[in-house]
N, C-alpha and C. Protein backbone atom coordinates (compact mmCIF):
# COMPACT_ATOMS: atom_id res chain seq x y z
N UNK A 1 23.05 -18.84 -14.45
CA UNK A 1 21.64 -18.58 -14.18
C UNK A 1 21.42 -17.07 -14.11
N UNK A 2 20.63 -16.85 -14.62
CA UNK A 2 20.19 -14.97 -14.71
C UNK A 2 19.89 -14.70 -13.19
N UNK A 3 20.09 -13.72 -12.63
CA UNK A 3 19.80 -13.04 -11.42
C UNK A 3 18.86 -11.63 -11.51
N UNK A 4 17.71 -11.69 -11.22
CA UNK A 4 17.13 -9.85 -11.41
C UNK A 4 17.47 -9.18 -10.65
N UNK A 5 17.90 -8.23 -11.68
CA UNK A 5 18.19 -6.83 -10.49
C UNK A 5 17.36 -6.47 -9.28
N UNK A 6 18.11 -6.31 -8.08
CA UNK A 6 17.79 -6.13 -6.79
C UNK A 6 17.34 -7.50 -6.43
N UNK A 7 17.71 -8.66 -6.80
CA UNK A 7 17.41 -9.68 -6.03
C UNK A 7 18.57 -10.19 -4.89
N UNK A 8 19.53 -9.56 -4.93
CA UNK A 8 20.55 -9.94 -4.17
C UNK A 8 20.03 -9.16 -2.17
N UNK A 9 20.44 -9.95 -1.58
CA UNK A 9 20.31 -9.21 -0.31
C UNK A 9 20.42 -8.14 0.21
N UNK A 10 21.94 -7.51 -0.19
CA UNK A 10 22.83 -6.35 -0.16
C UNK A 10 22.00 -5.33 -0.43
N UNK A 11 20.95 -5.54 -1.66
CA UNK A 11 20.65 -4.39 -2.62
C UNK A 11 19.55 -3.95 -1.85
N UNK A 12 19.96 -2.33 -2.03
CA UNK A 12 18.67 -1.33 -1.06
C UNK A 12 17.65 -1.28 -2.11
N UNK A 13 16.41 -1.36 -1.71
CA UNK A 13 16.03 -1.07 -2.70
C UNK A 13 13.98 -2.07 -2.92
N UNK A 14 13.42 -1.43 -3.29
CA UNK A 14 12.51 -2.11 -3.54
C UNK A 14 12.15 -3.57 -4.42
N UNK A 15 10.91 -4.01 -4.68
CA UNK A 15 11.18 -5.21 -5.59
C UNK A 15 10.80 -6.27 -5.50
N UNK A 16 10.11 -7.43 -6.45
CA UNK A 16 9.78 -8.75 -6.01
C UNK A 16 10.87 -9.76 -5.31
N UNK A 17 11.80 -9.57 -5.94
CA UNK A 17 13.10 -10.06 -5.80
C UNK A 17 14.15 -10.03 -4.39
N UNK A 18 13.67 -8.54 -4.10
CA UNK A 18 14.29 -7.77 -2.81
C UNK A 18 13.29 -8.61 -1.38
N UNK A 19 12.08 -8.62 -1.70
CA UNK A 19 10.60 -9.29 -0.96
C UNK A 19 11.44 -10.76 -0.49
N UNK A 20 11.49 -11.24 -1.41
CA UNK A 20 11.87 -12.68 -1.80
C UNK A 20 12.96 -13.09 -0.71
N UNK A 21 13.60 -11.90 -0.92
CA UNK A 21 15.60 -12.28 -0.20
C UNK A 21 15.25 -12.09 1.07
N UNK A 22 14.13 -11.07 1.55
CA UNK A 22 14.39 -10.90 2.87
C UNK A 22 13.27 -11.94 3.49
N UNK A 23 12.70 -12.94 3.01
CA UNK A 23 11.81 -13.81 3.30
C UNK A 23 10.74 -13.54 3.69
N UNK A 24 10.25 -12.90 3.22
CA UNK A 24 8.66 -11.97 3.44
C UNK A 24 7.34 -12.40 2.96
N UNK A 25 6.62 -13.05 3.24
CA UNK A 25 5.51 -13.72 2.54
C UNK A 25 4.95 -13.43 2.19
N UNK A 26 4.45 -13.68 0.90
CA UNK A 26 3.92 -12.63 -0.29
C UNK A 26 1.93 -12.45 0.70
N UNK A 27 2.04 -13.49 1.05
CA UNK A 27 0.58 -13.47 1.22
C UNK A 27 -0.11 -12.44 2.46
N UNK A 28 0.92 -12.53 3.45
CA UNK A 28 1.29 -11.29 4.22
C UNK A 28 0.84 -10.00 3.73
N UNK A 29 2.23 -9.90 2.68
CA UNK A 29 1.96 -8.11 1.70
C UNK A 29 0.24 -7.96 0.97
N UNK A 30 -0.15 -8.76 0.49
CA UNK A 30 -1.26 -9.18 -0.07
C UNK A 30 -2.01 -8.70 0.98
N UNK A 31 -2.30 -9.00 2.50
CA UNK A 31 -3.38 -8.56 2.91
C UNK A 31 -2.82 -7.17 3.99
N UNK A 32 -1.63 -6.57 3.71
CA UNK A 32 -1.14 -5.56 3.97
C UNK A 32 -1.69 -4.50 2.96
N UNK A 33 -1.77 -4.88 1.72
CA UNK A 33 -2.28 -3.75 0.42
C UNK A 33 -3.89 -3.92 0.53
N UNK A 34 -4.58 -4.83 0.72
CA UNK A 34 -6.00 -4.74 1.24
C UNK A 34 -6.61 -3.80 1.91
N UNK A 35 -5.33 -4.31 2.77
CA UNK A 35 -6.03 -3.40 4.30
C UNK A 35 -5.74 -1.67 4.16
N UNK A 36 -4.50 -1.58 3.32
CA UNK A 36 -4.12 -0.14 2.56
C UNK A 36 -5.60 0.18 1.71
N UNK A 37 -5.89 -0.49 0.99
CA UNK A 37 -7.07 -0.17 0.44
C UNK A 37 -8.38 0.30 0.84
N UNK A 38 -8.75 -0.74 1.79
CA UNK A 38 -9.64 -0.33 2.22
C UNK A 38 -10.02 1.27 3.08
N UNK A 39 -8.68 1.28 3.86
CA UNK A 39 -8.56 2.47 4.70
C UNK A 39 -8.50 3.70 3.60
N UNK A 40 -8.30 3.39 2.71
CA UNK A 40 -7.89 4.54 1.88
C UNK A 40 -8.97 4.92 1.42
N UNK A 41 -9.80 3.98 1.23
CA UNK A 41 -11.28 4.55 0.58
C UNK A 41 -12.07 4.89 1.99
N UNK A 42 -12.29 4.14 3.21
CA UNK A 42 -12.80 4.83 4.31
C UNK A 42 -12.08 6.53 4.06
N UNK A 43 -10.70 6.47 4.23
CA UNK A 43 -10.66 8.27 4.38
C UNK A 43 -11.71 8.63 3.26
N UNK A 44 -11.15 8.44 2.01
CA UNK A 44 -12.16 9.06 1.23
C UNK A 44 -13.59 9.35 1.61
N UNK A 45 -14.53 8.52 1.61
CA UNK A 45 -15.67 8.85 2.19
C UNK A 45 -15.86 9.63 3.34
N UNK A 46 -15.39 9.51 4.16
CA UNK A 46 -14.97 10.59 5.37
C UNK A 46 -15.05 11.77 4.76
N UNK A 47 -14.20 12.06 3.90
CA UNK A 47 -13.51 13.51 3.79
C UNK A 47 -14.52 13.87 2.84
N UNK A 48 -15.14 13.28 1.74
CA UNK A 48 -16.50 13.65 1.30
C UNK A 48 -17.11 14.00 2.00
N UNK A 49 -18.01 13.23 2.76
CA UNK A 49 -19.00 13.07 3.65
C UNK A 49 -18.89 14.53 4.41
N UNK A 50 -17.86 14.72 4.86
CA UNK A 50 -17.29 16.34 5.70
C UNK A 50 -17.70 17.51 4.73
N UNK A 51 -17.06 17.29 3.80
CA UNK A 51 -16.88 18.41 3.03
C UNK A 51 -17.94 18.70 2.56
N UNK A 52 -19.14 17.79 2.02
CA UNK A 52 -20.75 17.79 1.64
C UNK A 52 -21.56 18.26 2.56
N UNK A 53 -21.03 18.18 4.18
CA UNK A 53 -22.00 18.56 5.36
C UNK A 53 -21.43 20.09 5.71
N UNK A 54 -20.21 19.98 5.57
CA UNK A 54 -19.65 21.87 5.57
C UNK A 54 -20.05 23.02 4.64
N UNK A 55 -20.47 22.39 3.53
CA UNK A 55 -20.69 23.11 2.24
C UNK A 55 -22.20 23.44 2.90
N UNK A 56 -22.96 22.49 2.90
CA UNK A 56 -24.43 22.47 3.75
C UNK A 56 -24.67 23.30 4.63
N UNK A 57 -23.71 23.76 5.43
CA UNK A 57 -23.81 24.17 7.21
C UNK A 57 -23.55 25.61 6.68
N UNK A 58 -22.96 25.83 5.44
CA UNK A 58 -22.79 27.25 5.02
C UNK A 58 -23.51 28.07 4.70
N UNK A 59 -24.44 27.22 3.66
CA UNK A 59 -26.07 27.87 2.88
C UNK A 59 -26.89 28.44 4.00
């Protein structure tokens, strides 16, 4: 049977495979990268939002 690389336990290392071995539920990571998302675009707007009212406060 084929094995993918880094699917073994041992292996350091990132990976669907690596996810898999250490019993990690995909659906879990799924709303772990969401929630990465979302926050990531809150900073964004933030740091706009700042930088548009500093530029302002200068004139």
């Amino acid at each position: 049977m084929y094995k993918m690389p880094g699917a073994g336990v041992g292996v350091a290392g990132g990976g669907v495979g690596t996810l898999a071995a250490t019993g990690a539920d995909v659906g879990w990571w799924l709303a772990v990268g969401v929630l990465l998302v979302l926050l990531g675009t809150v900073a964004l707007i933030a740091v706009h939002r700042r930088n548009r009212r500093l530029s302002q406060a200068r004139d």
